[in-house]
Protein backbone atom coordinates (compact mmCIF):
# COMPACT_ATOMS: atom_id res chain seq x y z
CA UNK A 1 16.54 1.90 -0.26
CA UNK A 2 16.31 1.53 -4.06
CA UNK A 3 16.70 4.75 -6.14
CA UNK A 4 13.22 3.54 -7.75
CA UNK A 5 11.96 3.33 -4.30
CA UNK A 6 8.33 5.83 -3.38
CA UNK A 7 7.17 6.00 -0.11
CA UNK A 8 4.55 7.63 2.00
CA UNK A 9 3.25 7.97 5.48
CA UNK A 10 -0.12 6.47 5.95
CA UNK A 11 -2.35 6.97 9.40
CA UNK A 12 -3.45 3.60 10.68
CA UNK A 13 -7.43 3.27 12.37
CA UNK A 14 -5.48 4.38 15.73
CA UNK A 15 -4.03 7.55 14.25
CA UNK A 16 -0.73 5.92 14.79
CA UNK A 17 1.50 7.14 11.33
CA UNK A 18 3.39 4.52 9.32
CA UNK A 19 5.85 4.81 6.78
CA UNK A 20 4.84 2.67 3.63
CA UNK A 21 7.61 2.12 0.81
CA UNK A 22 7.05 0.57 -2.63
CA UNK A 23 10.19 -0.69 -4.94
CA UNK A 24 10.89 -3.09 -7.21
CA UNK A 25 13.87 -4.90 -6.99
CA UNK A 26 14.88 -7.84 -9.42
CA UNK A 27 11.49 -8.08 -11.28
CA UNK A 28 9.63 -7.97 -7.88
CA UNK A 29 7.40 -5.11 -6.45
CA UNK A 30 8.11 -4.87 -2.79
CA UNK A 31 5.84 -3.47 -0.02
CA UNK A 32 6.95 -2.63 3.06
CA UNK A 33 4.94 -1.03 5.77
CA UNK A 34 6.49 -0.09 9.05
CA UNK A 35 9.34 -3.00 10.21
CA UNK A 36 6.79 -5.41 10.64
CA UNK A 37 5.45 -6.58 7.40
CA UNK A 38 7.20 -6.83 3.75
CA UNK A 39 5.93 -8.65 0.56
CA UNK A 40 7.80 -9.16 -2.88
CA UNK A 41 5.01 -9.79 -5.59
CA UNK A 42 5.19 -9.69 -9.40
CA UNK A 43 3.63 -6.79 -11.35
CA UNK A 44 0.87 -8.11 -12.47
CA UNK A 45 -0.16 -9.15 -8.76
CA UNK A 46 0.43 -5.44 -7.41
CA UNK A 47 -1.47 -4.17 -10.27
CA UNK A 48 -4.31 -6.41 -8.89
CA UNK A 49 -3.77 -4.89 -5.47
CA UNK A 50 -4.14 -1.84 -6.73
CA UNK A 51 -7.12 -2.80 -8.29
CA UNK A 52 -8.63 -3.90 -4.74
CA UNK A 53 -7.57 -1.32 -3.33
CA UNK A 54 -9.15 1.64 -5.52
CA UNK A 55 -12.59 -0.61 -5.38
CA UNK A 56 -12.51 -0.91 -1.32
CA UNK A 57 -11.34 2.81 -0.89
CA UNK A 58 -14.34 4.17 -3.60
CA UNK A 59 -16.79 1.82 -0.99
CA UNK A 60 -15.37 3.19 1.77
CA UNK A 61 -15.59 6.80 0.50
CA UNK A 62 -19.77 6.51 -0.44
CA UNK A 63 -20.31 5.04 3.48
CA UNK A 64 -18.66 7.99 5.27
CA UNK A 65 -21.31 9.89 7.52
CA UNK A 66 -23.30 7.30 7.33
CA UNK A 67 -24.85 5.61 10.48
């Protein structure tokens, strides 16, 4: 792993825990989650991630309790 490297364990739907590591390596932001899926995207495409991310999870957030 890159010295640059974060990472975080994340529970999946199941409860199940995965480990979820971010790095950038050669002008590339890579995502890795568990061993089964890895991406290499450019900055500006993670920032967008990010983006969709932050809206979905503030969504998510306003519907909890709710029936």
């Amino acid at each position: 792993m890159f010295s640059n490297a974060k990472s975080v364990y994340v529970a999946d739907s199941t409860g199940d825990q995965l480990l979820v590591e971010i790095s950038e390596h050669m002008g590339f932001v890579t995502i890795e989650v568990g061993d089964k899926f890895r991406m290499a995207i450019s900055p500006d495409d993670a920032f967008d991630v990010v983006d969709a991310l932050t809206m979905v999870a503030n969504d998510v957030s306003s519907h909890v309790g709710e029936d």
